[in-house]
Structure formats: C-alpha cells, structure tokens
N, C-alpha and C. Protein backbone atom coordinates (compact mmCIF):
# COMPACT_ATOMS: atom_id res chain seq x y z
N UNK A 1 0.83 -1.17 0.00
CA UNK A 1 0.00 0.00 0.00
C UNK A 1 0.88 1.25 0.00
N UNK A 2 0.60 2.25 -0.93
CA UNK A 2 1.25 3.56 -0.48
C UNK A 2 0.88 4.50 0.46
N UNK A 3 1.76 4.95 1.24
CA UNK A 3 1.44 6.04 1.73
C UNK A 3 0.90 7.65 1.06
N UNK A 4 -0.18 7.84 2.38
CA UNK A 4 -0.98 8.68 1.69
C UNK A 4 -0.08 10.35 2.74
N UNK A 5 -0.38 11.16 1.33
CA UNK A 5 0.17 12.31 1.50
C UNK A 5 -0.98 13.03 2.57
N UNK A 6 0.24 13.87 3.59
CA UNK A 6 -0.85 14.77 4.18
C UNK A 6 -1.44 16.00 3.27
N UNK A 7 -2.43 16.63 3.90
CA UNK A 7 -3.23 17.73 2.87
C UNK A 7 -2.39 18.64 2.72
N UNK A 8 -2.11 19.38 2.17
CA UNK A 8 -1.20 21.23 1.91
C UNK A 8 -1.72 22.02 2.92
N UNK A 9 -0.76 22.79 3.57
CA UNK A 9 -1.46 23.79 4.24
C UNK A 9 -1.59 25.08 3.20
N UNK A 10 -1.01 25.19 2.10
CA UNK A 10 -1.30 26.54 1.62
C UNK A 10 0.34 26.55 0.99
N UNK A 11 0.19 27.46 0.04
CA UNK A 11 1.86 27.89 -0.19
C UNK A 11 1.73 29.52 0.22
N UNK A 12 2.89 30.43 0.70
CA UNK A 12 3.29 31.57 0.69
C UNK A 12 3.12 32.28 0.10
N UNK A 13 2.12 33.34 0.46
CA UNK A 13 1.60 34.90 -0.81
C UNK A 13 2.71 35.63 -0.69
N UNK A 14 3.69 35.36 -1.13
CA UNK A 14 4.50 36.48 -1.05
C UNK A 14 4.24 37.94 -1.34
N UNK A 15 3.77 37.92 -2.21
CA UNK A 15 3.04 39.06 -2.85
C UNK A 15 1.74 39.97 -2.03
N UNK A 16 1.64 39.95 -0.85
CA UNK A 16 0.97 40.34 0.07
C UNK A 16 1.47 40.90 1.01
N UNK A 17 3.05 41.01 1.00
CA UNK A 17 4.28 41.84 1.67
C UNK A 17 4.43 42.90 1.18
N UNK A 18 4.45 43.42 -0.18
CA UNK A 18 4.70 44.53 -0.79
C UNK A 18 3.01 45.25 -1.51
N UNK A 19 3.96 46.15 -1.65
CA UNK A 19 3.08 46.97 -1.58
C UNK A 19 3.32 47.88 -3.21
N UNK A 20 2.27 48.31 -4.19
CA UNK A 20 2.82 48.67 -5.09
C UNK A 20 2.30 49.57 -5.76
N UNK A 21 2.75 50.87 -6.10
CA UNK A 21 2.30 52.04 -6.49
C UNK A 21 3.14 52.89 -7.88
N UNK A 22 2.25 52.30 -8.97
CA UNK A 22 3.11 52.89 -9.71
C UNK A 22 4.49 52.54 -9.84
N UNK A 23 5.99 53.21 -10.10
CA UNK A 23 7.06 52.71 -10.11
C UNK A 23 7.76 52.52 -8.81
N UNK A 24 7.08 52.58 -7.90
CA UNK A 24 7.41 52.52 -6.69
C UNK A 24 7.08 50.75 -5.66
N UNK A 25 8.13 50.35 -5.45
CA UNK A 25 7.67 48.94 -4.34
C UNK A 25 8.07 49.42 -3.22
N UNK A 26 7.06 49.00 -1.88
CA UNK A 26 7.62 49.38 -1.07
C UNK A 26 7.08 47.96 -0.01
N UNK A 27 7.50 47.74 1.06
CA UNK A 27 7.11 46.80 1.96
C UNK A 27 6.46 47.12 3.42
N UNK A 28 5.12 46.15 3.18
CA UNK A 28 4.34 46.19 4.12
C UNK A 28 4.76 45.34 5.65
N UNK A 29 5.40 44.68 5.36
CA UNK A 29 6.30 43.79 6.67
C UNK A 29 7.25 44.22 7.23
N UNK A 30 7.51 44.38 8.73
CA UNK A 30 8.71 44.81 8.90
C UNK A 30 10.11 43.75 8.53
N UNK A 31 11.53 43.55 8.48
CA UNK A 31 12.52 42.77 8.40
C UNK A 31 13.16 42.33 9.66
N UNK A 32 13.58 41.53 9.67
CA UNK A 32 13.99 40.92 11.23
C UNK A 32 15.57 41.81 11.21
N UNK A 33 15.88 42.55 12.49
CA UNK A 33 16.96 42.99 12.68
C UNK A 33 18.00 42.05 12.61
N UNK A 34 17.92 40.58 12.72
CA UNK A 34 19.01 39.95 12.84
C UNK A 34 18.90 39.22 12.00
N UNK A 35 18.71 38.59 11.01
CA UNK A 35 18.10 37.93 9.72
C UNK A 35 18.65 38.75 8.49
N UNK A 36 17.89 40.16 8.36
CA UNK A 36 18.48 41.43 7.77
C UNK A 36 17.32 41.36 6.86
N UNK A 37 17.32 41.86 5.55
CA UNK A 37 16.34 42.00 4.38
C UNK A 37 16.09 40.67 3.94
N UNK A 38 14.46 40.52 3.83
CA UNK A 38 14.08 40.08 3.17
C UNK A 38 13.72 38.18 3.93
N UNK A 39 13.61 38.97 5.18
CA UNK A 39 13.05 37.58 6.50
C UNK A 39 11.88 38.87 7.18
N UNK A 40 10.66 38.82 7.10
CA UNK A 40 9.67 39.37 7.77
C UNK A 40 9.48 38.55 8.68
N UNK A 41 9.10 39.86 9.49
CA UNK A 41 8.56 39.00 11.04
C UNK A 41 7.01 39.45 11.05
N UNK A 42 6.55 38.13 11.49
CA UNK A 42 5.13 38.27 11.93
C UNK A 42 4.54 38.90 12.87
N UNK A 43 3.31 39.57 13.05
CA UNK A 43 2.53 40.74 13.48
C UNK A 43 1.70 39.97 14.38
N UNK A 44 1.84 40.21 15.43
CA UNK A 44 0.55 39.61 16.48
C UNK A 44 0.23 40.53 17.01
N UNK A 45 -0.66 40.35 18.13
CA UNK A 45 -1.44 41.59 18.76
C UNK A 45 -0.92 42.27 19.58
N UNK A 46 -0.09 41.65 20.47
CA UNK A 46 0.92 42.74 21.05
C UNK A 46 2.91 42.52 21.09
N UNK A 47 2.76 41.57 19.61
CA UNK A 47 4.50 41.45 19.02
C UNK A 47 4.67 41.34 17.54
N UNK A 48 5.85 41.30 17.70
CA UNK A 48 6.50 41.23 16.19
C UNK A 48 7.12 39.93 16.22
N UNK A 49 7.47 38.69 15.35
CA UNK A 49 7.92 37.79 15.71
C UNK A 49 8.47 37.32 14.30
N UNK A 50 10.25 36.55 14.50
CA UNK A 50 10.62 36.63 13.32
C UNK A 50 10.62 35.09 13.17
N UNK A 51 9.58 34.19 12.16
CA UNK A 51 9.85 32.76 12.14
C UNK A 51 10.89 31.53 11.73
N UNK A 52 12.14 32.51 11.53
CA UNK A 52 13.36 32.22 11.63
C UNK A 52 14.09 32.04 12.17
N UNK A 53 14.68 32.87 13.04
CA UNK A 53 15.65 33.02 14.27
C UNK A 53 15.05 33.10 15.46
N UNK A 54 13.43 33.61 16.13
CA UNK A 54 12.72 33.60 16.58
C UNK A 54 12.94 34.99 17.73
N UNK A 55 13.14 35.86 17.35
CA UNK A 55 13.71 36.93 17.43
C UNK A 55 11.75 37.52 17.89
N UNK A 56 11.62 38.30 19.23
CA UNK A 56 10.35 39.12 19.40
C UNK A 56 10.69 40.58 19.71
N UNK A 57 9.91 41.41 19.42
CA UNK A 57 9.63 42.86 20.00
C UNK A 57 8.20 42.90 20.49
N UNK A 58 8.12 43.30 21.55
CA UNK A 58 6.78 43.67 21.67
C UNK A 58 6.34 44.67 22.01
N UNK A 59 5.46 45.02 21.95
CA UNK A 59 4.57 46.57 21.41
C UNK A 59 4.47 47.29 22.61
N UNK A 60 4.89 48.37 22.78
CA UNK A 60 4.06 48.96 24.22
C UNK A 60 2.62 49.71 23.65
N UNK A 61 1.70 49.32 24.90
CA UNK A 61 0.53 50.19 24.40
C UNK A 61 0.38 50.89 25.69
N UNK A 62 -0.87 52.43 26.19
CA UNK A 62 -0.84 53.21 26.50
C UNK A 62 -2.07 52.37 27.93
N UNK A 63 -2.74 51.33 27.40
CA UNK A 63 -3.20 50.37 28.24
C UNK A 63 -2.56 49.84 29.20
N UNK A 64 -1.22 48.89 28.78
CA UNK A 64 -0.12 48.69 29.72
C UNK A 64 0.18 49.68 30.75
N UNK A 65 0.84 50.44 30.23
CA UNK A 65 1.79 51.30 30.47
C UNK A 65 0.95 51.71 32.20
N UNK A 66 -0.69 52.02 31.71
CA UNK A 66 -1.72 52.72 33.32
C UNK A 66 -1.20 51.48 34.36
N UNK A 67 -1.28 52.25 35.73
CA UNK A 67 -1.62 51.11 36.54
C UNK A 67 -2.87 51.50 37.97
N UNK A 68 -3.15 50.46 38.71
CA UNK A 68 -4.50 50.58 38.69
C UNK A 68 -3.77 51.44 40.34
N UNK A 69 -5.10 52.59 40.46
CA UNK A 69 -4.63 53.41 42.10
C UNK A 69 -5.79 52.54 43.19
C-alpha cells in the first residue's frame, strides 16, 4: 500500500508583503533585525515575531503602560 500524502497547508503569498504604487515597491512587513532583508517578522497583537531566528519585540501600548490606584 502507499502512503498517503498529508493535505497542503497553503503555499506563501508572497506578494501580500509589498506593496505597489506605480514605479514605486515598497514593503508592508517589517525585516527581522538579525536575519536582515528580506526575513519578515510576523505581526501579532501585542508582538512582532521573526519565524526564523525567533527573534520578538513587543509593542508597548498606553493600556499597559496605566496602573490601577
């Protein structure tokens, strides 16, 4: 019997990183500082995360920041 393939998860839109105006490309992702151009890091709700090196920043918001009197 052969083995059966698992399903695809999808291939990579690359094309959903940039951004394009006329003669101009520009990029909608930020680049991982340590990776360099052309490794985006992923956007969560309160980080940046690079799925390479695994490199995070996370966001300050103005929510955090209160604390309760």
């Amino acid at each position: 019997m052969a083995d059966k393939k698992a399903p695809s998860k999808g291939e990579v839109t690359i094309y959903k990183f940039y951004n394009v105006q006329g003669d101009k490309v520009t990029r909608i992702k930020r680049d991982c500082p340590r990776c360099g151009k052309g490794t985006f890091m992923a956007e969560h709700k309160n980080r940046f995360t690079c799925g390479k090196c695994g490199f995070t920043e996370f966001t300050h918001t103005e929510s955090a920041k209160k604390t309760k009197k």
